[in-house]
C-alpha atoms as a PDB file:
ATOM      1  CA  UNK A   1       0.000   0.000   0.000  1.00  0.00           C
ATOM      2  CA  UNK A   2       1.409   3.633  -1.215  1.00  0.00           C
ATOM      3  CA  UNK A   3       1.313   6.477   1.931  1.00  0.00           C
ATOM      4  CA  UNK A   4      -0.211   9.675   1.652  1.00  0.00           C
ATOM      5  CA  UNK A   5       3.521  10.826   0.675  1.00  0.00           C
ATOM      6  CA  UNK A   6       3.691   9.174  -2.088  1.00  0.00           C
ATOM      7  CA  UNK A   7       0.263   9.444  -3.151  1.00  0.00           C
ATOM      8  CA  UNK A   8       0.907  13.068  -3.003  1.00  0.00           C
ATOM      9  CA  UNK A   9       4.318  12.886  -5.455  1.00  0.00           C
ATOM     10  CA  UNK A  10       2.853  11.155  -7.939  1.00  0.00           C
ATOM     11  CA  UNK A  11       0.059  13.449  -7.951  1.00  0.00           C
ATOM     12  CA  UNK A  12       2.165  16.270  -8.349  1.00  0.00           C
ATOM     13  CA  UNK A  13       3.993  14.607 -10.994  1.00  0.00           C
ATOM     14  CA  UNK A  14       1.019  13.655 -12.909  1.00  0.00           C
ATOM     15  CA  UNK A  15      -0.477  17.362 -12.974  1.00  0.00           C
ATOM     16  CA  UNK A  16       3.000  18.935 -13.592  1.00  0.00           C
ATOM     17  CA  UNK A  17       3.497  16.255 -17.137  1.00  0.00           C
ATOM     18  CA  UNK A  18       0.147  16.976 -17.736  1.00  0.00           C
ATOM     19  CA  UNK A  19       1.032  21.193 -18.166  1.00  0.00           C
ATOM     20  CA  UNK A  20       3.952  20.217 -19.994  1.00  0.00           C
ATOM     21  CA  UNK A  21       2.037  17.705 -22.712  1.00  0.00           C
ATOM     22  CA  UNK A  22      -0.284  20.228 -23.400  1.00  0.00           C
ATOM     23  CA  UNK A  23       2.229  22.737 -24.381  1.00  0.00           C
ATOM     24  CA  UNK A  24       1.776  25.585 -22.099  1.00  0.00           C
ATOM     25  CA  UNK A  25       2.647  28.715 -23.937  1.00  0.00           C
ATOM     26  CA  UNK A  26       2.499  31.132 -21.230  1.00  0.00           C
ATOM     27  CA  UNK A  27       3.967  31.454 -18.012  1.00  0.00           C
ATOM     28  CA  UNK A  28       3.073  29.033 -14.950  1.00  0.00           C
ATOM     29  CA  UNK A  29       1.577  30.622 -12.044  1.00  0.00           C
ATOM     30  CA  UNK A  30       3.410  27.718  -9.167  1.00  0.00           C
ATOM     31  CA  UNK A  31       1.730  27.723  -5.869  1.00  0.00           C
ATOM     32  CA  UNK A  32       3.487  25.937  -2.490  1.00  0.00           C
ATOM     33  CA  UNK A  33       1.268  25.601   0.603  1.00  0.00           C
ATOM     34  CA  UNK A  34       3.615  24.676   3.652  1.00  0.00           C
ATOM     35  CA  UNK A  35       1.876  24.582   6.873  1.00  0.00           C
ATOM     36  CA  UNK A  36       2.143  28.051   8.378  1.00  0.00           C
ATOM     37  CA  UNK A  37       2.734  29.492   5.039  1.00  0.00           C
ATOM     38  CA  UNK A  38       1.628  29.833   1.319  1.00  0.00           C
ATOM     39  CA  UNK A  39       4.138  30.962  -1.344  1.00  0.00           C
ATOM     40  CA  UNK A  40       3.264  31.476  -4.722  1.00  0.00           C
ATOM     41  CA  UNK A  41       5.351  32.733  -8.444  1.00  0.00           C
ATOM     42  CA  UNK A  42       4.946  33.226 -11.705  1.00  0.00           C
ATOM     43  CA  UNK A  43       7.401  31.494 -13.364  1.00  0.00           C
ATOM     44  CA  UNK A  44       8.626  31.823 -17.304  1.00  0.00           C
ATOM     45  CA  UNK A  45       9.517  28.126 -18.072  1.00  0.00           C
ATOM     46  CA  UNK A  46      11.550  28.833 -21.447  1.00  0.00           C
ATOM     47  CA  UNK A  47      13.830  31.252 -19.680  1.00  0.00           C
ATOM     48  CA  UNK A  48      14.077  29.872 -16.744  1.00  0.00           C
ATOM     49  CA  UNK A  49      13.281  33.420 -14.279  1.00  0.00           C
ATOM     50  CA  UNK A  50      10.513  34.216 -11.830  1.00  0.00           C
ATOM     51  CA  UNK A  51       8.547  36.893 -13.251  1.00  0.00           C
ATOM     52  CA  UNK A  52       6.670  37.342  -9.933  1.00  0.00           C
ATOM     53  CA  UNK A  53       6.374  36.294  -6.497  1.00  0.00           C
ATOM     54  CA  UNK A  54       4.277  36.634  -3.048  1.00  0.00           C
ATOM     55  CA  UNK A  55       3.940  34.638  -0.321  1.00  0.00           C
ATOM     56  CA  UNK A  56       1.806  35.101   3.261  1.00  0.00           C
ATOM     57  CA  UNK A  57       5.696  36.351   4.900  1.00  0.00           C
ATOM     58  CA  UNK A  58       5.878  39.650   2.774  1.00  0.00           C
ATOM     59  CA  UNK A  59       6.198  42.646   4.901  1.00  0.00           C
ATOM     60  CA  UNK A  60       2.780  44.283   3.430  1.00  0.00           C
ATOM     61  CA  UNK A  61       0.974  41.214   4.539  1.00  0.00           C
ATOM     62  CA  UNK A  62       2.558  40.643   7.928  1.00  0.00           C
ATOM     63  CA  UNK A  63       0.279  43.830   9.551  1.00  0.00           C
ATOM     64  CA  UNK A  64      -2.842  42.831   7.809  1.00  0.00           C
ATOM     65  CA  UNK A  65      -2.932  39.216   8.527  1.00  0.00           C
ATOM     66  CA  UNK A  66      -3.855  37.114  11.802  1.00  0.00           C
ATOM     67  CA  UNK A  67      -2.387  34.247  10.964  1.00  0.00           C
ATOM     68  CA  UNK A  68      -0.044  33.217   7.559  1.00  0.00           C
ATOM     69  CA  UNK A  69      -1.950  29.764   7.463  1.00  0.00           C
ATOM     70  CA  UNK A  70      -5.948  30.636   6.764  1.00  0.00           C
ATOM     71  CA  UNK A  71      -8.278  31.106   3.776  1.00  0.00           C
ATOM     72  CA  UNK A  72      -7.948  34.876   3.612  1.00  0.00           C
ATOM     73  CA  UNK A  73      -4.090  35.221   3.908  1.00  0.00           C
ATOM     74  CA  UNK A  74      -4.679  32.667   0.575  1.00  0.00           C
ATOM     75  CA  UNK A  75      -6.666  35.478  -0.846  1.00  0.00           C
ATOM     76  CA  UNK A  76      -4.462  38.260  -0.121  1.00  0.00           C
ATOM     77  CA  UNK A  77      -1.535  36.297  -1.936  1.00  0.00           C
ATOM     78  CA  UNK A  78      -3.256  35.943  -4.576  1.00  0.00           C
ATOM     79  CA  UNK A  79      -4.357  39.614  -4.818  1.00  0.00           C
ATOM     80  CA  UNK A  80      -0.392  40.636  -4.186  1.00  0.00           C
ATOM     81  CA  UNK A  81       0.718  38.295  -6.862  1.00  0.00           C
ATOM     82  CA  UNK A  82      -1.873  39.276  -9.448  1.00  0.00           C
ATOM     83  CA  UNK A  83      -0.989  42.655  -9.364  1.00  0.00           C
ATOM     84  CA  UNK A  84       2.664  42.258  -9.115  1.00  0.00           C
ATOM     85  CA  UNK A  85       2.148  40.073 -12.821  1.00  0.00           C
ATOM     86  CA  UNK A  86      -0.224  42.992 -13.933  1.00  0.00           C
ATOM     87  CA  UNK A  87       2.610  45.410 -13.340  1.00  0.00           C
ATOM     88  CA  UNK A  88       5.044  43.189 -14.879  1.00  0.00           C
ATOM     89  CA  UNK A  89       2.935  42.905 -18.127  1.00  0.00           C
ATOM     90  CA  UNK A  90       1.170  39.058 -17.484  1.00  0.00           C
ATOM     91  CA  UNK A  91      -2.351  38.772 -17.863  1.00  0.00           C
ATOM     92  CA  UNK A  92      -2.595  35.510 -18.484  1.00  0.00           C
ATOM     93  CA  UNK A  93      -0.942  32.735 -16.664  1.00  0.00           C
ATOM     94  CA  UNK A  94      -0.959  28.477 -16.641  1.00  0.00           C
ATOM     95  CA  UNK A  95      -2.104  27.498 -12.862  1.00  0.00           C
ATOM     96  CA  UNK A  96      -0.019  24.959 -11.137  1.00  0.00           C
ATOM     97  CA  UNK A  97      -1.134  23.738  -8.131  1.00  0.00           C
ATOM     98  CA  UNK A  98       1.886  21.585  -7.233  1.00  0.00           C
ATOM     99  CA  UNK A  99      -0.066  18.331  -6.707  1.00  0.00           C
ATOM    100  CA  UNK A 100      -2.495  19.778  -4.074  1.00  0.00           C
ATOM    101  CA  UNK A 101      -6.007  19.183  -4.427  1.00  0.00           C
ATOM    102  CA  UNK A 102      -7.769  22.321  -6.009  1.00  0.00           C
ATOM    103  CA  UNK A 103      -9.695  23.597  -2.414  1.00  0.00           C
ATOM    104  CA  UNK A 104      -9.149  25.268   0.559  1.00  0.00           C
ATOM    105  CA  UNK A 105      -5.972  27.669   1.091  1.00  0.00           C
ATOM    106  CA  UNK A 106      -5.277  27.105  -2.994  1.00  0.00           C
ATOM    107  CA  UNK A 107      -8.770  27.837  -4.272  1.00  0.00           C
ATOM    108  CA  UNK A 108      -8.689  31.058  -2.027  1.00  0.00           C
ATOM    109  CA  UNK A 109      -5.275  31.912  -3.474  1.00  0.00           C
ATOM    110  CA  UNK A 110      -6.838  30.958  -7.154  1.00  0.00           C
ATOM    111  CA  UNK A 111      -9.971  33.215  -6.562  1.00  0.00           C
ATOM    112  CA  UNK A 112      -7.476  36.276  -4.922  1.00  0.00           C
ATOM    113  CA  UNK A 113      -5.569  36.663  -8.488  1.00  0.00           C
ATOM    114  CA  UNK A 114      -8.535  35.893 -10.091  1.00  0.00           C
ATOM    115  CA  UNK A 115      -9.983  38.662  -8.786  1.00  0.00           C
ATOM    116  CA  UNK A 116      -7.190  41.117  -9.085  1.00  0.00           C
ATOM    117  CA  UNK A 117      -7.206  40.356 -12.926  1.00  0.00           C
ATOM    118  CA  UNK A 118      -5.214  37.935 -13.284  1.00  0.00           C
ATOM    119  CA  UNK A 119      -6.885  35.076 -16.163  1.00  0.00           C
ATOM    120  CA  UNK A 120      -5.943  31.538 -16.273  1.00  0.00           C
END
């Protein structure tokens, strides 16, 4: 029998291949979701940079936020992000969930660029 662990890599994996098969022509908006924190960055995958980053430890956050771990900190990310990519001339971006199921603190973050203006 796998563990969770490994159930979780080869999820990851699959999604991840799954980008990559399909060709994605734009860049690749990677989210991580440790357990006191969420991190997220736009990253250009034929270059090789980071166009954009946020995560629930930036500075602007910090004041605002109760705790780096909940649903709204998600959502603020998210808003941060999207308007960092804005600025940086994305408005479109591939969404890569890193292998986590698609609810929760990711949806949030999801829905926070989403509605900052960011499409994917």
């Amino acid at each position: 029998m796998i563990s969770k662990q490994e159930r979780y890599e080869f999820r990851k994996i699959r999604s991840r291949n799954k980008l990559f098969q399909n060709g994605i022509k734009m860049p690749r908006l990677s989210v991580y979701r440790g357990t006191k924190y969420i991190y997220a960055q736009v990253v250009d995958d034929a270059k090789g940079v980071t166009l954009a980053a946020a995560s629930s430890l930036e500075k602007e956050l910090k004041g605002k936020l109760k705790s780096g771990k909940s649903i709204e900190s998600a959502k603020q990310v998210g808003a941060l992000l999207a308007k960092r990519a804005i600025a940086a001339g994305l408005t479109a971006v591939c969404f890569d969930r890193g292998g986590r199921i698609y609810h929760g603190r990711i949806k949030a973050l999801a829905d926070g660029a989403r509605e900052a203006g960011l499409k994917f």
